[in-house]
Protein backbone atom coordinates (compact mmCIF):
# COMPACT_ATOMS: atom_id res chain seq x y z
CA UNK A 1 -37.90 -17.86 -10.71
CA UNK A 2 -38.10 -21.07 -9.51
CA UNK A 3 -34.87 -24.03 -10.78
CA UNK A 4 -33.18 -26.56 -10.20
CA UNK A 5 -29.92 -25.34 -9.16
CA UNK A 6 -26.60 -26.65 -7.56
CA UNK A 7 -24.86 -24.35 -4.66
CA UNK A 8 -21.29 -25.54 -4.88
CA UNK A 9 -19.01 -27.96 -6.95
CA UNK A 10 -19.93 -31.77 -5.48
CA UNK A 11 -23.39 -30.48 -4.10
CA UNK A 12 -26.69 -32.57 -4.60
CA UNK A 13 -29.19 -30.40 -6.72
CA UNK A 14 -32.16 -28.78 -5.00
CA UNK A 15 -34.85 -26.52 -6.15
CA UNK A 16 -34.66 -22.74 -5.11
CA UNK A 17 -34.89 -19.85 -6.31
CA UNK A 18 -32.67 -18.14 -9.12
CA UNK A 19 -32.16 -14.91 -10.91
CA UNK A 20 -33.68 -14.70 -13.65
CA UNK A 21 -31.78 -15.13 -17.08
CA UNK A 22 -30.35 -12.48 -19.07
CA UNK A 23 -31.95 -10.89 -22.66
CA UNK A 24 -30.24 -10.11 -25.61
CA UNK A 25 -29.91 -9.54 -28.99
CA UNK A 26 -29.05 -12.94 -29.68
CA UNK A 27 -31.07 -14.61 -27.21
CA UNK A 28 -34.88 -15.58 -27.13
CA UNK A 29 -36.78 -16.24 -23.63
CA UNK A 30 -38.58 -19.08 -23.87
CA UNK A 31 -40.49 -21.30 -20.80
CA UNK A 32 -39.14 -25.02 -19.91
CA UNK A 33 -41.43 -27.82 -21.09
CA UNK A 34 -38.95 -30.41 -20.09
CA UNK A 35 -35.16 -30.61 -19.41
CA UNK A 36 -32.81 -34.13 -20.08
CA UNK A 37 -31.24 -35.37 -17.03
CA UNK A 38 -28.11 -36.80 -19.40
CA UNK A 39 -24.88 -38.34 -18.26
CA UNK A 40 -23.15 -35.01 -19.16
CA UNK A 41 -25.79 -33.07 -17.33
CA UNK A 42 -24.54 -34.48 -13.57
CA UNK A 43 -20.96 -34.45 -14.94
CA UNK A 44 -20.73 -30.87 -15.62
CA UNK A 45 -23.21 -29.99 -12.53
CA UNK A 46 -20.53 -31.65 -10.41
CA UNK A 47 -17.07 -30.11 -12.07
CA UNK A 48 -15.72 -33.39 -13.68
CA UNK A 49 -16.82 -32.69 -17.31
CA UNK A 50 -13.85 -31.63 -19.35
CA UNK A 51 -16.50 -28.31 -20.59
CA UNK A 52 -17.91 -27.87 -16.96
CA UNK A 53 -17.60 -24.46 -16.01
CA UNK A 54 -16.94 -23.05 -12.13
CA UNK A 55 -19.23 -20.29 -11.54
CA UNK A 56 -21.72 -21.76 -8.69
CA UNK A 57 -24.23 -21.71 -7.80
CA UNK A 58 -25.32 -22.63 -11.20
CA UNK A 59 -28.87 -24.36 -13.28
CA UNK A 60 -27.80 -27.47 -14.48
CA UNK A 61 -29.33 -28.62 -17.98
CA UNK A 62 -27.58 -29.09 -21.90
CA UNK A 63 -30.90 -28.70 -23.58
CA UNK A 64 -34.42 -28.91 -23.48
CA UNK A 65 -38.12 -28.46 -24.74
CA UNK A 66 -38.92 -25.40 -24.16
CA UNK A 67 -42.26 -22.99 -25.13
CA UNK A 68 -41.72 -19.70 -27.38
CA UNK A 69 -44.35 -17.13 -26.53
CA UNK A 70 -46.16 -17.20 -29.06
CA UNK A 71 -46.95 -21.09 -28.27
CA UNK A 72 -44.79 -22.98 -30.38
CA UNK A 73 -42.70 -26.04 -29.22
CA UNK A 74 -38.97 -25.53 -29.61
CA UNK A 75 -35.73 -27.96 -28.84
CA UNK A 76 -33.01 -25.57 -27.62
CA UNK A 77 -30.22 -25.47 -25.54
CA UNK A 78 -26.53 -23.56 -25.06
CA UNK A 79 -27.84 -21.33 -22.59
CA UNK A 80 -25.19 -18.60 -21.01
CA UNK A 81 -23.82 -20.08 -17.89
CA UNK A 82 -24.21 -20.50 -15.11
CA UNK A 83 -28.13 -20.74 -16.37
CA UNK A 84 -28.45 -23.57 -17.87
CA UNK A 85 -31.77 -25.73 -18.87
CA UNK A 86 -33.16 -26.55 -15.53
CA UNK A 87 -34.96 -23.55 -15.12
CA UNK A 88 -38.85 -22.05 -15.63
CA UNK A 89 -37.39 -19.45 -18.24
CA UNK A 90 -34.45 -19.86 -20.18
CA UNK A 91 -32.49 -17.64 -22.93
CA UNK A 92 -30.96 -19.12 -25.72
CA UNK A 93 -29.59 -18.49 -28.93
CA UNK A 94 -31.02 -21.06 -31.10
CA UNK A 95 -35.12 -22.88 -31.23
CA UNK A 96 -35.54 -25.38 -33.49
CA UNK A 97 -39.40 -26.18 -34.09
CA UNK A 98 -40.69 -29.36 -32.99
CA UNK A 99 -42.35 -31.86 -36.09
CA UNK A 100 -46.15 -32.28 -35.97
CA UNK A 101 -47.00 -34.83 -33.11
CA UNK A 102 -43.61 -34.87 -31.57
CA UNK A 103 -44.25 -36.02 -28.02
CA UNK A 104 -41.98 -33.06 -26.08
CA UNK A 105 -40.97 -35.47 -23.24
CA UNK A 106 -39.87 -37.81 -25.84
CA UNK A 107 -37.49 -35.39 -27.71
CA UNK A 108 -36.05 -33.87 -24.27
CA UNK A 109 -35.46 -36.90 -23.50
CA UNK A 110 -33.65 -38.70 -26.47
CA UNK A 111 -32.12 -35.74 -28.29
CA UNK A 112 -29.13 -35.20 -26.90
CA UNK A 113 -28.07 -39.28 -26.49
CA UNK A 114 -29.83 -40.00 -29.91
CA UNK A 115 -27.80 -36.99 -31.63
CA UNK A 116 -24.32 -38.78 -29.62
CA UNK A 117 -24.91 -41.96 -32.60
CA UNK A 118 -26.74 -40.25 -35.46
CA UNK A 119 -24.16 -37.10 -36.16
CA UNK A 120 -21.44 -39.82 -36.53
CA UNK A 121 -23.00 -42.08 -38.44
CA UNK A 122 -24.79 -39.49 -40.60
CA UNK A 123 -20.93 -38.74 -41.40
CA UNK A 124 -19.34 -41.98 -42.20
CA UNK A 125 -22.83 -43.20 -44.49
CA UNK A 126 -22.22 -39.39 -46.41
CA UNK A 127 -18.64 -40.48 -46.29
CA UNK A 128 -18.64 -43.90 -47.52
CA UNK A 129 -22.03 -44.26 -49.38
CA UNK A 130 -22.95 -47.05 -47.32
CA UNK A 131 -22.60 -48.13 -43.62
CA UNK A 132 -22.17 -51.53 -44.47
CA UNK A 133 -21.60 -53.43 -40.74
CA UNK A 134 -21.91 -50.85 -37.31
CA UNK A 135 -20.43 -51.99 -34.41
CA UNK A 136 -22.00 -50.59 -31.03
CA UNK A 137 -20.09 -51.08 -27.92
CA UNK A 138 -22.30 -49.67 -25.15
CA UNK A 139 -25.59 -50.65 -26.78
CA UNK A 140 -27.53 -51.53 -23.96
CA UNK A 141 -27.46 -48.23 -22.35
CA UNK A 142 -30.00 -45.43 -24.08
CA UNK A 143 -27.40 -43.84 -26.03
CA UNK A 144 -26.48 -46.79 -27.90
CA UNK A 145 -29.89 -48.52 -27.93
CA UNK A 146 -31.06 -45.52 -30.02
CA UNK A 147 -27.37 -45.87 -32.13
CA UNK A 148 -28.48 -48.93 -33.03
CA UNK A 149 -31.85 -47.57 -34.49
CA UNK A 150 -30.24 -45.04 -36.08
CA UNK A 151 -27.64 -47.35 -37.91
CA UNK A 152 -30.41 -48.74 -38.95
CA UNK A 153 -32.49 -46.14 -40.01
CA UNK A 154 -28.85 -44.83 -42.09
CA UNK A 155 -28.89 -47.94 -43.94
CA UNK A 156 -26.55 -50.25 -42.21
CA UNK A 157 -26.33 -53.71 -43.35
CA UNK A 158 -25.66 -55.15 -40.31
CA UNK A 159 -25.80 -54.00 -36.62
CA UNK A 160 -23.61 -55.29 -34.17
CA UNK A 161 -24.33 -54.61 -30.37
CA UNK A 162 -22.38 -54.98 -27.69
CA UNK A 163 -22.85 -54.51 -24.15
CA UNK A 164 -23.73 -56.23 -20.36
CA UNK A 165 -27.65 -56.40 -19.81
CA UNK A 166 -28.42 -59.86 -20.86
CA UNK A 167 -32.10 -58.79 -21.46
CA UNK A 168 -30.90 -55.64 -22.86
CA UNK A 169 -29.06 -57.84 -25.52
CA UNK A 170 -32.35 -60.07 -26.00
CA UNK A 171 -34.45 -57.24 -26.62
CA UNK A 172 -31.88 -55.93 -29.52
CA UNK A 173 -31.33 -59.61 -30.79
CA UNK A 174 -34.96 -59.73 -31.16
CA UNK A 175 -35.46 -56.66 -33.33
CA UNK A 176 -32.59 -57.79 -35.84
CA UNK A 177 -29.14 -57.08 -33.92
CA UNK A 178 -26.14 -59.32 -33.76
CA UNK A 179 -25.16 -59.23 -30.49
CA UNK A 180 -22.19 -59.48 -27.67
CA UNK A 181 -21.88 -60.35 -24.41
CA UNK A 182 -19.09 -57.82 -22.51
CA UNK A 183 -19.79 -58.90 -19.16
CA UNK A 184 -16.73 -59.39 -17.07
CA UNK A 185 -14.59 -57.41 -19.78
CA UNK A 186 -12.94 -55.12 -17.00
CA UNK A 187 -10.99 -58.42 -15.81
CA UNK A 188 -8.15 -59.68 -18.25
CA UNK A 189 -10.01 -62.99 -18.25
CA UNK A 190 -13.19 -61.14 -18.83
CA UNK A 191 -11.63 -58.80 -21.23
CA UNK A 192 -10.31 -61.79 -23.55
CA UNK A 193 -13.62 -63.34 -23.47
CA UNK A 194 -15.62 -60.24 -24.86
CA UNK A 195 -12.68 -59.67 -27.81
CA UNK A 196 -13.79 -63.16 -28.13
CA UNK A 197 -17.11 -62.32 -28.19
CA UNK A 198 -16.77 -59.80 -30.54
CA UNK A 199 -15.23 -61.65 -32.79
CA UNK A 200 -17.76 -64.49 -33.19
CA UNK A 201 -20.45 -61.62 -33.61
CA UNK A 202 -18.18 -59.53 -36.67
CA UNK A 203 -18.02 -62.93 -38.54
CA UNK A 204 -14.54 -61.72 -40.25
CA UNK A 205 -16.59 -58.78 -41.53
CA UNK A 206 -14.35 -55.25 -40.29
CA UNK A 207 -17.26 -52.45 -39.61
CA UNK A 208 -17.29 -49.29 -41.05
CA UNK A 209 -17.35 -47.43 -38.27
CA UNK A 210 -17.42 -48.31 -34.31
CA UNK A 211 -19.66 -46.54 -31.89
CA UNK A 212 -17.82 -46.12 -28.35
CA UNK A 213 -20.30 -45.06 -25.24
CA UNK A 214 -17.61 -47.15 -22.86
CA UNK A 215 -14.02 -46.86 -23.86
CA UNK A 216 -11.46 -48.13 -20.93
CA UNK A 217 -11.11 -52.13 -20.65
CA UNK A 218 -13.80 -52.70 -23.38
CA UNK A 219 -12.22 -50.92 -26.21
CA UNK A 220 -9.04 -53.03 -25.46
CA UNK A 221 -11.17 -55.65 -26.23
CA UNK A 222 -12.53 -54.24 -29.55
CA UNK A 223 -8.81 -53.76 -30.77
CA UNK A 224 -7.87 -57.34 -30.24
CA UNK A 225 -11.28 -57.83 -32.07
CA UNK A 226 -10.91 -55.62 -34.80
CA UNK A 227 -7.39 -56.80 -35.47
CA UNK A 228 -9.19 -60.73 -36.56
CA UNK A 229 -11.87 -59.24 -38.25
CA UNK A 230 -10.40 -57.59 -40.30
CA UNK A 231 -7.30 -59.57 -41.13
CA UNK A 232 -7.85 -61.35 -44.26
CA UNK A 233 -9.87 -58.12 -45.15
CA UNK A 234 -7.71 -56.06 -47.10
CA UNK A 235 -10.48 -53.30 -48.09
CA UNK A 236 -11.44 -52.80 -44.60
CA UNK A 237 -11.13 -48.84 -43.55
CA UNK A 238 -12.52 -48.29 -39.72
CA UNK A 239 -13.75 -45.57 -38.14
CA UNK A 240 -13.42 -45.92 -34.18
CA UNK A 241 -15.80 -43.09 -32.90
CA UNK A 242 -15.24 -42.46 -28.90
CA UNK A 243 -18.41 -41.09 -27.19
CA UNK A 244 -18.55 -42.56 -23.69
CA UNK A 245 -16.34 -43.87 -21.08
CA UNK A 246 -18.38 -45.13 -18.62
CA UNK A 247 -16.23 -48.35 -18.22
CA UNK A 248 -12.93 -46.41 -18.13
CA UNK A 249 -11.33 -43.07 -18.98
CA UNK A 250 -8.34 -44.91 -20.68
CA UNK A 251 -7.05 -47.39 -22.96
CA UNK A 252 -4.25 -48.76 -24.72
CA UNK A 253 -4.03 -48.79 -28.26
CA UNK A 254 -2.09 -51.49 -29.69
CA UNK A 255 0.63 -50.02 -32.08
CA UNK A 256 0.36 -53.12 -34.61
CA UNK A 257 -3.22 -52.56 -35.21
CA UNK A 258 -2.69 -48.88 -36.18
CA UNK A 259 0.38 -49.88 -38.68
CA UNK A 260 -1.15 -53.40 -40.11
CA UNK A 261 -4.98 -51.68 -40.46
CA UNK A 262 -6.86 -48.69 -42.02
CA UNK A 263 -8.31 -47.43 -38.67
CA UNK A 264 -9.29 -43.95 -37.67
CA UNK A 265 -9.84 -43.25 -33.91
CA UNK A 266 -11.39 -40.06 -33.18
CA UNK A 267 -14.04 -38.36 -30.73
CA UNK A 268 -17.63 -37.29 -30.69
CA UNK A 269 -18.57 -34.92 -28.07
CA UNK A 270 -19.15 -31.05 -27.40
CA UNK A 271 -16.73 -29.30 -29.22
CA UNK A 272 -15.70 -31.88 -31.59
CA UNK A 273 -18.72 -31.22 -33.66
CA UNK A 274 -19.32 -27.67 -35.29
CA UNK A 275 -22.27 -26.22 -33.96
CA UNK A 276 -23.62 -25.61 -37.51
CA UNK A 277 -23.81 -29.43 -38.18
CA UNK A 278 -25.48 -29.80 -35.02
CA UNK A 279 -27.94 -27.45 -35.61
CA UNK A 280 -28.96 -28.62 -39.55
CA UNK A 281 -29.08 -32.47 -38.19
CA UNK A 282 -31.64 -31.54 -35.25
CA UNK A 283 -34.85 -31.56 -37.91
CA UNK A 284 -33.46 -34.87 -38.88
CA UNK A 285 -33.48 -36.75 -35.21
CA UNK A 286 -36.63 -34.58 -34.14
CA UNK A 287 -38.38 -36.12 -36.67
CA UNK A 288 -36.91 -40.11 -36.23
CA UNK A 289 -38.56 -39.44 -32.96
CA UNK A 290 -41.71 -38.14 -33.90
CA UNK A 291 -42.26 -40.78 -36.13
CA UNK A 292 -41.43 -43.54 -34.10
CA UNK A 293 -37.81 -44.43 -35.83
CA UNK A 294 -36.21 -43.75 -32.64
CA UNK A 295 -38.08 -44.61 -29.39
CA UNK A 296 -36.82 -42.65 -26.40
CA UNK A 297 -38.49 -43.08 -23.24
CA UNK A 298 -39.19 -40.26 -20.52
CA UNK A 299 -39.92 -40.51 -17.07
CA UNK A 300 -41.07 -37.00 -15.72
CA UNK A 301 -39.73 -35.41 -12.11
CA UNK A 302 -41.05 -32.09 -10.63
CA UNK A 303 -38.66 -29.85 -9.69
CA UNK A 304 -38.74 -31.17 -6.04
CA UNK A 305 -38.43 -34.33 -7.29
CA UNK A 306 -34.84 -33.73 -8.59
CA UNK A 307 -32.74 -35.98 -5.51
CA UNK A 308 -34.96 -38.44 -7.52
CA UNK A 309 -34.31 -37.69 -10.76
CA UNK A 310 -30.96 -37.87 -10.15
CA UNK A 311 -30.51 -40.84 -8.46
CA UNK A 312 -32.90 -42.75 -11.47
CA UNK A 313 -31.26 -45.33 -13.31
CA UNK A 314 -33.58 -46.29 -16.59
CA UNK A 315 -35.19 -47.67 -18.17
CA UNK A 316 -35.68 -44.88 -19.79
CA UNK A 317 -34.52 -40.68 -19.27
CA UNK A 318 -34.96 -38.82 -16.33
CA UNK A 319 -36.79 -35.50 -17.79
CA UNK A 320 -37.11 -32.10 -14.93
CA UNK A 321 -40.58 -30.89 -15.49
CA UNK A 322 -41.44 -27.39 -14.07
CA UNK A 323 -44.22 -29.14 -11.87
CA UNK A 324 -44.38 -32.79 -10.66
């Protein structure tokens, strides 16, 4: 079968020809609509992901759109390695049934970023009862663009976004956001100028929960934030989610904040999250998509097309489509 595939650790992806995937019990063939070319796709294609495997040459691809045989539309994904997505056919253990009117290039391509904001949000509002203020840092990029929608969506009282695309930030500002300027943050000078930032946009109002697609320099800067915010709150109780680190793999954590404030830093990635909570919140984003709650965009590439689709920077997804 034809896929896109990648011969060695490092490699660029090409199209060629693959075996074709295994059946099973627990597994149901199905034929690729459209694949996600996510952030985690390339990092596990390349061997840098902390759950990329080593068996090469392998089919790239977390999840997908994908057509049952007997016609319906189905998001699905955890496909036995080294298949992954990428691929005409793929076996998987799981299909969950696309709403009514669901665009399939839309849902390949916002699912898996959309699901990085919603599962932790969905937590903290069933924690908390309400979201009260969100902080995003990162929310110029897709994933948190559509975490802002979805704090919305979950009832939060006030968005905060943060990030570096000045039109980005006018586009978000426009459609009800308060937001933040982090450019320059990976300089100290920078860096005290977006805590500074940050502060102006919480207002003295601690959020309920922070949304982290960037980590490194800029979550330094939401500490020193975070620690006026919430000073002369003394009801504030944080949760720091860490999704991303696209602007650094570390950061320091100021000791004082974690003694003189209720703040809980944890993660949000694969294998943080039990797979049954993944699966039951699927219907839940499919259908914020499908109606137009969440907007993902998707621009299409053929499988020859995948040097392209790898290379392609927004706005919007990069989605593989079995023909160009």
């Amino acid at each position: 079968m034809r896929a896109v595939t990648i011969p060695e650790a490092g490699a660029a992806p090409v199209a060629a020809e693959f075996p074709e995937p295994p059946n099973g019990a627990a597994l149901t063939a199905y034929d690729l609509v459209a694949a996600g070319v996510h952030p985690v796709v390339k990092s596990r294609a390349s061997g840098a992901h902390y759950s990329a495997g080593d068996v090469y040459p392998m089919v790239p691809g977390v999840d997908a759109v994908a057509r049952h045989a007997e016609g319906r539309l189905v998001y699905t994904g955890w496909t036995p390695e080294p298949w992954g997505t990428m691929a005409e056919r793929l076996s998987a253990p799981f299909g969950a049934p696309l709403p009514e009117g669901a665009d399939p290039l839309a849902v390949a391509a916002g699912m898996n970023p959309a699901m990085s904001g919603w599962l932790p949000l969905a937590a903290r509002a069933e924690e908390v009862g309400a979201l009260g203020t969100v902080l995003v840092l990162g929310a110029t990029g897709m994933a948190g663009g559509l975490a802002v929608q979805a704090a919305r969506a979950l009832g939060a009282e006030r968005v905060v976004a943060a990030g570096r695309s000045a039109d980005a930030l006018g586009r978000l500002a426009a459609e009800g956001a308060v937001v933040a300027s982090l450019e320059g943050a990976d300089v100290d000078d920078g860096r005290a100028a977006a805590a500074d930032a940050l502060a102006v946009a919480l207002d003295g109002h601690a959020p309920s929960i922070v949304l982290d697609f960037l980590w490194g320099p800029v979550a330094e800067a939401a500490f020193a934030a975070l620690a006026r915010a919430s000073r002369a709150d003394d009801a504030a109780d944080i949760t720091y989610v860490q999704i991303g680190s696209m602007a650094g793999a570390d950061a320091s954590v100021p000791s004082a904040l974690l003694r003189s404030r209720r703040l809980r830093i944890s993660g949000s990635g694969l294998g943080s999250i039990r797979r049954e909570r993944l699966v039951a919140t699927l219907p839940q984003v499919m259908a914020a998509i499908a109606d137009g709650v969440l907007t993902p965009q998707a621009v299409p590439f053929g499988f020859d097309e995948v040097a392209a689709a790898w290379a392609y920077d927004g706005p919007g997804r990069a989605v593989v489509v079995p023909a160009a």
